[in-house]
N, C-alpha and C. Protein backbone atom coordinates (compact mmCIF):
# COMPACT_ATOMS: atom_id res chain seq x y z
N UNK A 1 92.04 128.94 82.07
CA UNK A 1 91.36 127.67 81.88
C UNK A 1 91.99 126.60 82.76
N UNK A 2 91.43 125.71 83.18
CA UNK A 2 91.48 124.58 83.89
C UNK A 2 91.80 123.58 83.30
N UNK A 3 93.13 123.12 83.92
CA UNK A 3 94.14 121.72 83.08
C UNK A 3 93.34 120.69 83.06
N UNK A 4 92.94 119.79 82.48
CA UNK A 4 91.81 118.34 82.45
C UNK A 4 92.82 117.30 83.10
N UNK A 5 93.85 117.54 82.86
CA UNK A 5 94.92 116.67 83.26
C UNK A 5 95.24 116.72 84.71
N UNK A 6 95.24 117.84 85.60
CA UNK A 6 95.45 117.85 86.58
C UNK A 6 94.11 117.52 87.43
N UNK A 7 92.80 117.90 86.74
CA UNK A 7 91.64 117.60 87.08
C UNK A 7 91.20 116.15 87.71
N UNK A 8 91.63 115.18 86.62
CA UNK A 8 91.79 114.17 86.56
C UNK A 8 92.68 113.55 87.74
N UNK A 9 93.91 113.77 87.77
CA UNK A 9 95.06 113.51 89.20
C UNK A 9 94.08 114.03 90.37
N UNK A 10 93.66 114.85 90.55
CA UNK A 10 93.04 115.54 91.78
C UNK A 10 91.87 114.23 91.86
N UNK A 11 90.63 114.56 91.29
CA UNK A 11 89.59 113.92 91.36
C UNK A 11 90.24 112.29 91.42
N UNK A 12 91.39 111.12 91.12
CA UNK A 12 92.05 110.40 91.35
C UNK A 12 92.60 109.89 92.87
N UNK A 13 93.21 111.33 93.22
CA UNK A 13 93.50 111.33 95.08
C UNK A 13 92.39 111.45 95.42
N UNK A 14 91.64 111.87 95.23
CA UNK A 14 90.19 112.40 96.29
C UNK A 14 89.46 110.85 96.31
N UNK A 15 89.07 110.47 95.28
CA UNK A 15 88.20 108.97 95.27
C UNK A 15 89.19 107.74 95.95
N UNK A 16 90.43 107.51 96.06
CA UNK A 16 90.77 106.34 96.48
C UNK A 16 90.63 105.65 97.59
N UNK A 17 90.38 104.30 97.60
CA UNK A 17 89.44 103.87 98.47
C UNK A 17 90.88 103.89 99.99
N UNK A 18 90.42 103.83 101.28
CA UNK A 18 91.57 103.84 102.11
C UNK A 18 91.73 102.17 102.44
N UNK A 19 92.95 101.71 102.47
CA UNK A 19 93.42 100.36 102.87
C UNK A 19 92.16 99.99 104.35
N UNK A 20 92.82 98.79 104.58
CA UNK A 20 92.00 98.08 105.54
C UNK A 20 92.96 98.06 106.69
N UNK A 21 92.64 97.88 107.69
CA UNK A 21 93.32 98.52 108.95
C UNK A 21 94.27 96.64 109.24
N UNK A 22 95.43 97.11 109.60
CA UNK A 22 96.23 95.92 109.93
C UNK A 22 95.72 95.40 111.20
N UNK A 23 94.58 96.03 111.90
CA UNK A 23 94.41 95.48 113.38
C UNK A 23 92.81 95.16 113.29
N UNK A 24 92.62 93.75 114.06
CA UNK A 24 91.30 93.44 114.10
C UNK A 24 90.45 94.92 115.29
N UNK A 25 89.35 94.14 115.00
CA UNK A 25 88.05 94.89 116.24
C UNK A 25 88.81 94.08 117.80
N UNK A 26 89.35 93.84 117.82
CA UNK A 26 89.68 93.22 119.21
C UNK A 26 91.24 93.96 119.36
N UNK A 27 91.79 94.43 118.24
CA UNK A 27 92.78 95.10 118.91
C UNK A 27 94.38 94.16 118.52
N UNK A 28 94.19 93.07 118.06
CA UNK A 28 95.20 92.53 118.02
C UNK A 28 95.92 92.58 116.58
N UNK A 29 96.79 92.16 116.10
CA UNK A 29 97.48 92.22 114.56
C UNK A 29 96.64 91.38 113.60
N UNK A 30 96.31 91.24 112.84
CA UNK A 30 95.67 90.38 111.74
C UNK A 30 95.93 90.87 110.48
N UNK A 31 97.09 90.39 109.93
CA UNK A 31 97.55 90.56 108.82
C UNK A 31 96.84 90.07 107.30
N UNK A 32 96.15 88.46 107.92
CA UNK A 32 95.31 88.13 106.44
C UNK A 32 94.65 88.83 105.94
N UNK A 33 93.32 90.10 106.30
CA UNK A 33 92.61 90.66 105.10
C UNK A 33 93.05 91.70 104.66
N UNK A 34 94.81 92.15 105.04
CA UNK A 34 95.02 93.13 104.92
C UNK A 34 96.11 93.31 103.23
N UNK A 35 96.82 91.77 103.96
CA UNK A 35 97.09 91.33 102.18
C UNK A 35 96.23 91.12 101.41
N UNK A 36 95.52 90.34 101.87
CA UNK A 36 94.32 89.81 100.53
C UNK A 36 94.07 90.54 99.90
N UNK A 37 93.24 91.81 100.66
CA UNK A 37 92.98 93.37 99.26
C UNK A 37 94.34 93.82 98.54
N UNK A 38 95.00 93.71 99.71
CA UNK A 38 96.54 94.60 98.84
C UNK A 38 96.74 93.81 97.17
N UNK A 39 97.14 92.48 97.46
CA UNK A 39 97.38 91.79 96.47
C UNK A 39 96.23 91.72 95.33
N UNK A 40 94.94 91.95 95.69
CA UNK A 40 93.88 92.18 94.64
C UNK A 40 94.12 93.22 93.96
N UNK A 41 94.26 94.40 94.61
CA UNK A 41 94.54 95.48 94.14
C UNK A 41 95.87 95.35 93.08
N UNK A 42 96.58 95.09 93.31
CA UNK A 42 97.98 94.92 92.44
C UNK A 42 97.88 94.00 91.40
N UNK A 43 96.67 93.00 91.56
CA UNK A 43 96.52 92.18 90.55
C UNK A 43 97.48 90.99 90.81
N UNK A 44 97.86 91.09 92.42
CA UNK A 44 99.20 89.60 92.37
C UNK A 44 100.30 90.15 92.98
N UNK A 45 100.89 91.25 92.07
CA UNK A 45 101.85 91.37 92.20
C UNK A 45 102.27 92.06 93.65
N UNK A 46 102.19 91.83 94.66
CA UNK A 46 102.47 92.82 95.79
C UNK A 46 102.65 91.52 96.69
N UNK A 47 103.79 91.66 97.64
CA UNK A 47 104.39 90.25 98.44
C UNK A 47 103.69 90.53 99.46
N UNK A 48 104.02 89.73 100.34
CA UNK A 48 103.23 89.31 101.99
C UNK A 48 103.88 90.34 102.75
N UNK A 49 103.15 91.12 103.41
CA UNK A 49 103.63 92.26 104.28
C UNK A 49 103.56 91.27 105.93
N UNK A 50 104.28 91.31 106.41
CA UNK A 50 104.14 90.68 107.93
C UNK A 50 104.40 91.63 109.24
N UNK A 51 104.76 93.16 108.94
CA UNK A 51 104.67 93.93 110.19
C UNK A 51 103.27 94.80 110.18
């Protein structure tokens, strides 16, 4: 039989959405929308990433 528990962890990794890319369409660094989700996601709690 098949663990529900591990089911669950699996189907968990498989759906998560992927971050937002630290680099604009032009190629350069753009760090603002990359916190903004981070910190949504955490609900706050996650500091300012700057590299």
């Amino acid at each position: 039989m098949k663990d529900r528990k591990r089911q669950r962890e699996n189907r968990r990794i498989k759906h998560q959405e992927e971050l937002l890319s630290k680099r604009s369409e032009c190629g350069y660094k753009d760090m603002t929308p990359y916190n903004a989700v981070l910190r949504i996601k955490t609900k706050g709690k996650a500091g300012v990433v700057l590299k």
